[in-house]
C-alpha atoms as a PDB file:
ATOM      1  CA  UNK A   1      55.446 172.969 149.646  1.00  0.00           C
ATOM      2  CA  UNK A   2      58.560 175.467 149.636  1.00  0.00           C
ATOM      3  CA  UNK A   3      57.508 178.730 149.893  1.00  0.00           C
ATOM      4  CA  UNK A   4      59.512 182.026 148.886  1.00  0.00           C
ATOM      5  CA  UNK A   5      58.699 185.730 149.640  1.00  0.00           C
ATOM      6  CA  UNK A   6      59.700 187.785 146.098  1.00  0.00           C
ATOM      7  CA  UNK A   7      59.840 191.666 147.306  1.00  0.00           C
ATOM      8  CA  UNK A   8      59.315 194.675 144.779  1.00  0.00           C
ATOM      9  CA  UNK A   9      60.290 197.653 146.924  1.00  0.00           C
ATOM     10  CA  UNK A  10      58.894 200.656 145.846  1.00  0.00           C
ATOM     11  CA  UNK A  11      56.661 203.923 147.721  1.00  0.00           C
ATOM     12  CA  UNK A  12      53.022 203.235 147.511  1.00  0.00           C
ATOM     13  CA  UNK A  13      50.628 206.582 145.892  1.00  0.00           C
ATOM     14  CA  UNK A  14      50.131 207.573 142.565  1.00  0.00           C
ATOM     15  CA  UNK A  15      52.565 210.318 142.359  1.00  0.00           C
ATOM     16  CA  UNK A  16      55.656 207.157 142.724  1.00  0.00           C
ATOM     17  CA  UNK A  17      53.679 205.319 140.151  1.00  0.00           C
ATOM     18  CA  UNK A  18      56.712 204.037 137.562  1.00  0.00           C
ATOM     19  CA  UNK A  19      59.440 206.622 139.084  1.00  0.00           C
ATOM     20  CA  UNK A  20      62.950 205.206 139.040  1.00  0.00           C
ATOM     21  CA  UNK A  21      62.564 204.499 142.937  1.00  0.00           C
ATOM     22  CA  UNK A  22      59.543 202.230 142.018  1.00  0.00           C
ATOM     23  CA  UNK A  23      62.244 199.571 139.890  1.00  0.00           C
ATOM     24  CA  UNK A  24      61.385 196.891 142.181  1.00  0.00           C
ATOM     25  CA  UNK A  25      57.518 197.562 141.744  1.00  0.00           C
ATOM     26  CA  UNK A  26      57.432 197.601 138.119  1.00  0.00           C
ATOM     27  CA  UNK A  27      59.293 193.994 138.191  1.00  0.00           C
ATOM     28  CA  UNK A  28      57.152 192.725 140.402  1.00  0.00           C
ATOM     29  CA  UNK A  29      53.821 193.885 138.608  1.00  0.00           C
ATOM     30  CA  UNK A  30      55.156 192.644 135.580  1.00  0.00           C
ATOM     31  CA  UNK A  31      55.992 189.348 137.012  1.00  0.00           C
ATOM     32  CA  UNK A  32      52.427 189.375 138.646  1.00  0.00           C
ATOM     33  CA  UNK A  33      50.499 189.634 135.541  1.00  0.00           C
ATOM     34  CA  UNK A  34      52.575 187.257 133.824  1.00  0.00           C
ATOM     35  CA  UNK A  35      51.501 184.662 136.327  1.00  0.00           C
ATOM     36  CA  UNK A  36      47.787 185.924 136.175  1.00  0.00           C
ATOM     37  CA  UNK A  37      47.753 186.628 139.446  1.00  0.00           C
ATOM     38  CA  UNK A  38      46.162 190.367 140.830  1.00  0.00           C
ATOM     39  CA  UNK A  39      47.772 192.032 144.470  1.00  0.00           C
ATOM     40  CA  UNK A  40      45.282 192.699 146.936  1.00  0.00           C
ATOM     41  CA  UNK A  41      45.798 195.206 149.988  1.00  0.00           C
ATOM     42  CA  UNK A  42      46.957 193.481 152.889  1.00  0.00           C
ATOM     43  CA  UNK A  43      48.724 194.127 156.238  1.00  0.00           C
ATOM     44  CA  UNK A  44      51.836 196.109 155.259  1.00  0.00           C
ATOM     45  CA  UNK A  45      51.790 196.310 151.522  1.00  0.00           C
ATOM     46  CA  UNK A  46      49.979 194.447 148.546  1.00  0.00           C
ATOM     47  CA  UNK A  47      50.340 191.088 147.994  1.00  0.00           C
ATOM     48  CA  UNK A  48      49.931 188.407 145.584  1.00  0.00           C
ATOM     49  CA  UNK A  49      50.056 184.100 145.430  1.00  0.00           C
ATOM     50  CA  UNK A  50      51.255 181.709 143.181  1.00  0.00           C
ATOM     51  CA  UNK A  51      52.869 179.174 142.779  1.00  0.00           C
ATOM     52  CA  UNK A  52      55.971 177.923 140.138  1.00  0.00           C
ATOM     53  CA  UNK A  53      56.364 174.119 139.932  1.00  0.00           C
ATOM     54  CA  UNK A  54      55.569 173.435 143.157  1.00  0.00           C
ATOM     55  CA  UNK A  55      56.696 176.327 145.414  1.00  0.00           C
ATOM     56  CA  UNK A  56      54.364 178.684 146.464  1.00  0.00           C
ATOM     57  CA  UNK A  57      55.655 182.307 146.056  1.00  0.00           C
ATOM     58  CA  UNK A  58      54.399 185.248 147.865  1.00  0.00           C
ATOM     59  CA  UNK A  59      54.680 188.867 146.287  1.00  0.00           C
ATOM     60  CA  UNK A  60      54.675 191.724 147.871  1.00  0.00           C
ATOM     61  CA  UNK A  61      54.883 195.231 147.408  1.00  0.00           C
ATOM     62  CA  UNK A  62      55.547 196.846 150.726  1.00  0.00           C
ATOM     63  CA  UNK A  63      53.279 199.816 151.580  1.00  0.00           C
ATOM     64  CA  UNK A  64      55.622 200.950 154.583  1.00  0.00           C
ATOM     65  CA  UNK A  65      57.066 203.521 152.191  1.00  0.00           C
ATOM     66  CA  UNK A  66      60.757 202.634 151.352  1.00  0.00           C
ATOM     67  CA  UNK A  67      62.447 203.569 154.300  1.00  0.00           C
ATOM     68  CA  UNK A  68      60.531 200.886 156.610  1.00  0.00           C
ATOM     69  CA  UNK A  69      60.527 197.932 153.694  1.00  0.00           C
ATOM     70  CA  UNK A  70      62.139 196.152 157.008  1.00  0.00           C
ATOM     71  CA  UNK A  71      58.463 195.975 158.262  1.00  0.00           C
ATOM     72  CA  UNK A  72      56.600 194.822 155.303  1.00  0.00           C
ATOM     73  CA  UNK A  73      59.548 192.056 154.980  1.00  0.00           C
ATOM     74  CA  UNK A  74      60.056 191.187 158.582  1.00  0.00           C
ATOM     75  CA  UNK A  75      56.132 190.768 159.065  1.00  0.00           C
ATOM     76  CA  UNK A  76      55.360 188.656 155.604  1.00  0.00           C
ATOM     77  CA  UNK A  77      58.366 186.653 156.560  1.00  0.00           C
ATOM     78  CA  UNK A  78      57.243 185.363 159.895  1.00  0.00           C
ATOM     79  CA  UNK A  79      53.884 185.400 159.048  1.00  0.00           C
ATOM     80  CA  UNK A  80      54.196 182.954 156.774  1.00  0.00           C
ATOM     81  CA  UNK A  81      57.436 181.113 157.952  1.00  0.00           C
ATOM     82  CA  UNK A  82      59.619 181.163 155.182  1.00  0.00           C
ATOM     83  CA  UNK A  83      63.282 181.541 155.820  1.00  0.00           C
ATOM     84  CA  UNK A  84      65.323 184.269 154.663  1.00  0.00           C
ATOM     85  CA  UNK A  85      67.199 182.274 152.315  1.00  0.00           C
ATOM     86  CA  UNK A  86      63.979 182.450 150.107  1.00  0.00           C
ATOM     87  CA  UNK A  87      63.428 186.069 150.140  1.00  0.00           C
ATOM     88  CA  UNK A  88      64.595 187.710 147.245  1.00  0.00           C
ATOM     89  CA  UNK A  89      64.169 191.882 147.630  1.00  0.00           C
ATOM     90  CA  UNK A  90      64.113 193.642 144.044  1.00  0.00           C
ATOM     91  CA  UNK A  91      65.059 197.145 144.178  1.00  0.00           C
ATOM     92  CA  UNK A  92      66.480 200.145 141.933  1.00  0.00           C
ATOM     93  CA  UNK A  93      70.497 200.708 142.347  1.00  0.00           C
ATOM     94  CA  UNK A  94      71.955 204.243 141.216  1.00  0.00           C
ATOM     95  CA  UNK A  95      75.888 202.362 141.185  1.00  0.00           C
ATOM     96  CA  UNK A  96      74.344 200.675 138.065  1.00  0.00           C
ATOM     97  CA  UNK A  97      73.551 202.231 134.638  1.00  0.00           C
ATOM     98  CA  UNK A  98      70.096 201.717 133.445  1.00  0.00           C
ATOM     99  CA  UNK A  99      69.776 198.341 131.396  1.00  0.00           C
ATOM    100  CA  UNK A 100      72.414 196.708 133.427  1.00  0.00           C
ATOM    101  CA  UNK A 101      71.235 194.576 136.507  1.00  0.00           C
ATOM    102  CA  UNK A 102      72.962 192.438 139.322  1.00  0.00           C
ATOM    103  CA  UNK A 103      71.702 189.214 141.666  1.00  0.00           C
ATOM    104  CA  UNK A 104      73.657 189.348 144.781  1.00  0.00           C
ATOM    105  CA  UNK A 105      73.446 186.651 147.445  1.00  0.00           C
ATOM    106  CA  UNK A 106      73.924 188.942 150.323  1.00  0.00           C
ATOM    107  CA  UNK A 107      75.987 192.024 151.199  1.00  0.00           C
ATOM    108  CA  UNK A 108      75.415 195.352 152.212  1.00  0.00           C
ATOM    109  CA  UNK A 109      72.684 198.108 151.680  1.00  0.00           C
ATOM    110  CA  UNK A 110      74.671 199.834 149.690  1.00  0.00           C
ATOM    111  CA  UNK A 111      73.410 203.283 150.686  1.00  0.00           C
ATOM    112  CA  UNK A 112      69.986 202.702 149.677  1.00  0.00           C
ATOM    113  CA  UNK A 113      67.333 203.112 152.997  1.00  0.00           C
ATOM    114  CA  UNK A 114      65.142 200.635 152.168  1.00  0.00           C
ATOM    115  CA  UNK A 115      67.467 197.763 152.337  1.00  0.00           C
ATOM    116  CA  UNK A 116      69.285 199.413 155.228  1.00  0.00           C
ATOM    117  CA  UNK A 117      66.150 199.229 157.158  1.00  0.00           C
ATOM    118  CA  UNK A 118      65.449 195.487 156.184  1.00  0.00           C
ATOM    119  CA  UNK A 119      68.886 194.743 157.496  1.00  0.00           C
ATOM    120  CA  UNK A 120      68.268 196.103 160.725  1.00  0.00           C
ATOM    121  CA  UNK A 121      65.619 193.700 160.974  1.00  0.00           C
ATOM    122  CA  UNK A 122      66.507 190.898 159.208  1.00  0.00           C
ATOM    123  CA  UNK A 123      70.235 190.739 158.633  1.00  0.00           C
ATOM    124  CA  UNK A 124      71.782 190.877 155.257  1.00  0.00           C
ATOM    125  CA  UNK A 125      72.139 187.211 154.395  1.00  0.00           C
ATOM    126  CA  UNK A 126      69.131 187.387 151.828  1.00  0.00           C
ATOM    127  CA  UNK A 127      69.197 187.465 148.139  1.00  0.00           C
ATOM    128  CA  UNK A 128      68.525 191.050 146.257  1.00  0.00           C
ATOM    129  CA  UNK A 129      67.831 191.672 142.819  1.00  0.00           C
ATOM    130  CA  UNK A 130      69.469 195.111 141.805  1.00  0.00           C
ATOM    131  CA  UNK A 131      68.038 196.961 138.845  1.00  0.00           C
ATOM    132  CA  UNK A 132      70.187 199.611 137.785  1.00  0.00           C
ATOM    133  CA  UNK A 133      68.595 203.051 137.251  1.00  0.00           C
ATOM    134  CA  UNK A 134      71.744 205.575 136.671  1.00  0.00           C
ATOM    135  CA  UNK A 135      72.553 208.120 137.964  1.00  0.00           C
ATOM    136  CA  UNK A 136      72.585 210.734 135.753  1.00  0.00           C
ATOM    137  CA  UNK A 137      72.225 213.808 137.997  1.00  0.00           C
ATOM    138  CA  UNK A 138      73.839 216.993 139.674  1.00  0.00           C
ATOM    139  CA  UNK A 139      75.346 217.149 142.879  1.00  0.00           C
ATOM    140  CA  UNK A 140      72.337 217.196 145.450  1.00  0.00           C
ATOM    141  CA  UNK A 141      69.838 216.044 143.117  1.00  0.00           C
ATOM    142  CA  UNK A 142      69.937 212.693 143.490  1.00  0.00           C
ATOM    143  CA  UNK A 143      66.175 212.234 145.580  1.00  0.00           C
ATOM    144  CA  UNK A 144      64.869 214.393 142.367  1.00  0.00           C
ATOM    145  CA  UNK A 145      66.697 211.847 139.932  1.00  0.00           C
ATOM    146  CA  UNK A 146      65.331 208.929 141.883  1.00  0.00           C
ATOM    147  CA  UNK A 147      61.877 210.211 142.401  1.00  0.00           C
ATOM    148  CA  UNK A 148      61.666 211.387 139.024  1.00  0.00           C
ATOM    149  CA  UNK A 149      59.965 209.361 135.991  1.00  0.00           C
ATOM    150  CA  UNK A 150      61.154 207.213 133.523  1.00  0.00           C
ATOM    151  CA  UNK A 151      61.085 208.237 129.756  1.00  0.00           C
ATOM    152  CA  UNK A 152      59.939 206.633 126.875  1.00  0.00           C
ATOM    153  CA  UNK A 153      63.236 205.759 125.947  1.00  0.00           C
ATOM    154  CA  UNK A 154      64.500 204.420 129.773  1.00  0.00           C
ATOM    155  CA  UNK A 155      61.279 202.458 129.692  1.00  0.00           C
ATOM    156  CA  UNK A 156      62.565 201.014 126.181  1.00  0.00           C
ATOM    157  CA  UNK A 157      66.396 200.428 127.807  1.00  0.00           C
ATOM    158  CA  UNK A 158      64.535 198.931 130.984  1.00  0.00           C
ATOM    159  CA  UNK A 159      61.878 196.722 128.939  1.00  0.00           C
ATOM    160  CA  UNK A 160      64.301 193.922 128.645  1.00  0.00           C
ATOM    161  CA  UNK A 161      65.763 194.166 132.132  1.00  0.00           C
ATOM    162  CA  UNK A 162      62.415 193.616 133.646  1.00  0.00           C
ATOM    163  CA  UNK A 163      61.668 190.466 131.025  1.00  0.00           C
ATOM    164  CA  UNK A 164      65.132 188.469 132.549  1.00  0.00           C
ATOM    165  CA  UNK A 165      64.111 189.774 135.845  1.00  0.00           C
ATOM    166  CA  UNK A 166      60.656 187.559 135.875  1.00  0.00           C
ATOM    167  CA  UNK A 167      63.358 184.312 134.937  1.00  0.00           C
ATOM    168  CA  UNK A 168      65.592 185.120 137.284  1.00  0.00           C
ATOM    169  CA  UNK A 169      63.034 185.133 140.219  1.00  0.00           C
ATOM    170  CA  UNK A 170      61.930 181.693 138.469  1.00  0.00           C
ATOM    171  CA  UNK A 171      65.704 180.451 138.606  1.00  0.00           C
ATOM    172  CA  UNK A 172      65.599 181.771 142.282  1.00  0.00           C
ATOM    173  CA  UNK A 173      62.942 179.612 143.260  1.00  0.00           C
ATOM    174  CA  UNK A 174      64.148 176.628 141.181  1.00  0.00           C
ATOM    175  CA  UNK A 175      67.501 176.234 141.042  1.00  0.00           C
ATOM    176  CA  UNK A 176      68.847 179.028 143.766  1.00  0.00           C
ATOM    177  CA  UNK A 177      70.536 182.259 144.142  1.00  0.00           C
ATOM    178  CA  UNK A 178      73.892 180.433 143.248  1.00  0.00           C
ATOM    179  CA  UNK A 179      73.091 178.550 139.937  1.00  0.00           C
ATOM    180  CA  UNK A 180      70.908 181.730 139.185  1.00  0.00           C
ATOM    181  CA  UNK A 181      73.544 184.343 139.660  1.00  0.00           C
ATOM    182  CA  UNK A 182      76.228 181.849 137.664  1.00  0.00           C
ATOM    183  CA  UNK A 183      73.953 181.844 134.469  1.00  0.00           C
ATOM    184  CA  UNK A 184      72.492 185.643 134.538  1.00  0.00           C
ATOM    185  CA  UNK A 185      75.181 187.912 136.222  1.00  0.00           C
ATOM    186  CA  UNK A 186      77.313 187.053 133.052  1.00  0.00           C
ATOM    187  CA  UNK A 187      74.923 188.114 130.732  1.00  0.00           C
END
């Protein structure tokens, strides 16, 4: 059986609990409990099993605090042998406006720490799921802006985003990063 490691990066506590930071962990959850599957605490973050016709998918939700995701990743990876062309890392993007999202194939970090420090790990040749959070903030208030909550009316902009995000990591799984970013980066 294929297996594939889907990662929701994201801080663990409750005071990160749905902040825009947290994007990845709100897919994730959301993907989780459509699959009726609960995360339990494990070495290096939370993590959940099932399976979607016949591939076994592993989620995690890294507890290494953002800026050492690498750990969480590099250890699940290994652990359970999967290669990094099934690892798909979901995270929260300030370059993109909130409702808007992007599958990318590989590429850089794009400023953001915790897929710097999985790239010093791991490389960059791994798929990543970027859900786009704004950024809608003054000069030197961008931690604030990405640490901050969601309102009623982002979680409304970002209900759909997270919806298409539980096909996508489907289409991932099934059909590839290529044929996946062909029929939803268009959208």
């Amino acid at each position: 059986m294929e297996k594939y490691l889907i990662v929701g990066l994201g801080n663990p506590g409750p005071e990160y609990h749905e902040t825009r930071h947290n994007a990845g962990w709100i897919v994730i959850d959301s993907f989780a409990k459509e699959q009726g599957v609960a995360f339990e605490d494990k070495r290096y973050g939370f993590v959940a099993e099932t399976s979607v016709k016949g591939r076994k998918l592993f989620l995690l939700k890294p507890t290494t605090f953002m800026n050492l995701s690498g750990n969480a990743v590099r250890y699940w990876l290994e652990k359970e042998n999967i290669p990094t062309e099934h690892l798909l890392v979901i995270v929260d993007d300030l370059a993109l406006p909130l409702g808007k999202m992007r599958l990318k194939g590989n590429g850089s970090n794009g400023g953001h720490n915790g897929l710097g420090h999985i790239q010093q790990l791991i490389g960059q040749k791994y798929a990543r799921l970027r859900i786009g959070i704004g950024a809608d903030f003054l000069k030197g208030q961008q931690v604030d802006w990405v640490l901050g909550k969601f309102s009623d009316d982002d979680k409304k902009t970002l209900e759909p985003i997270v919806d298409t995000s539980r096909e996508i990591i489907k289409s991932f799984c099934l059909a590839g990063v290529d044929r996946t970013m062909n029929q939803y980066n268009k959208k």
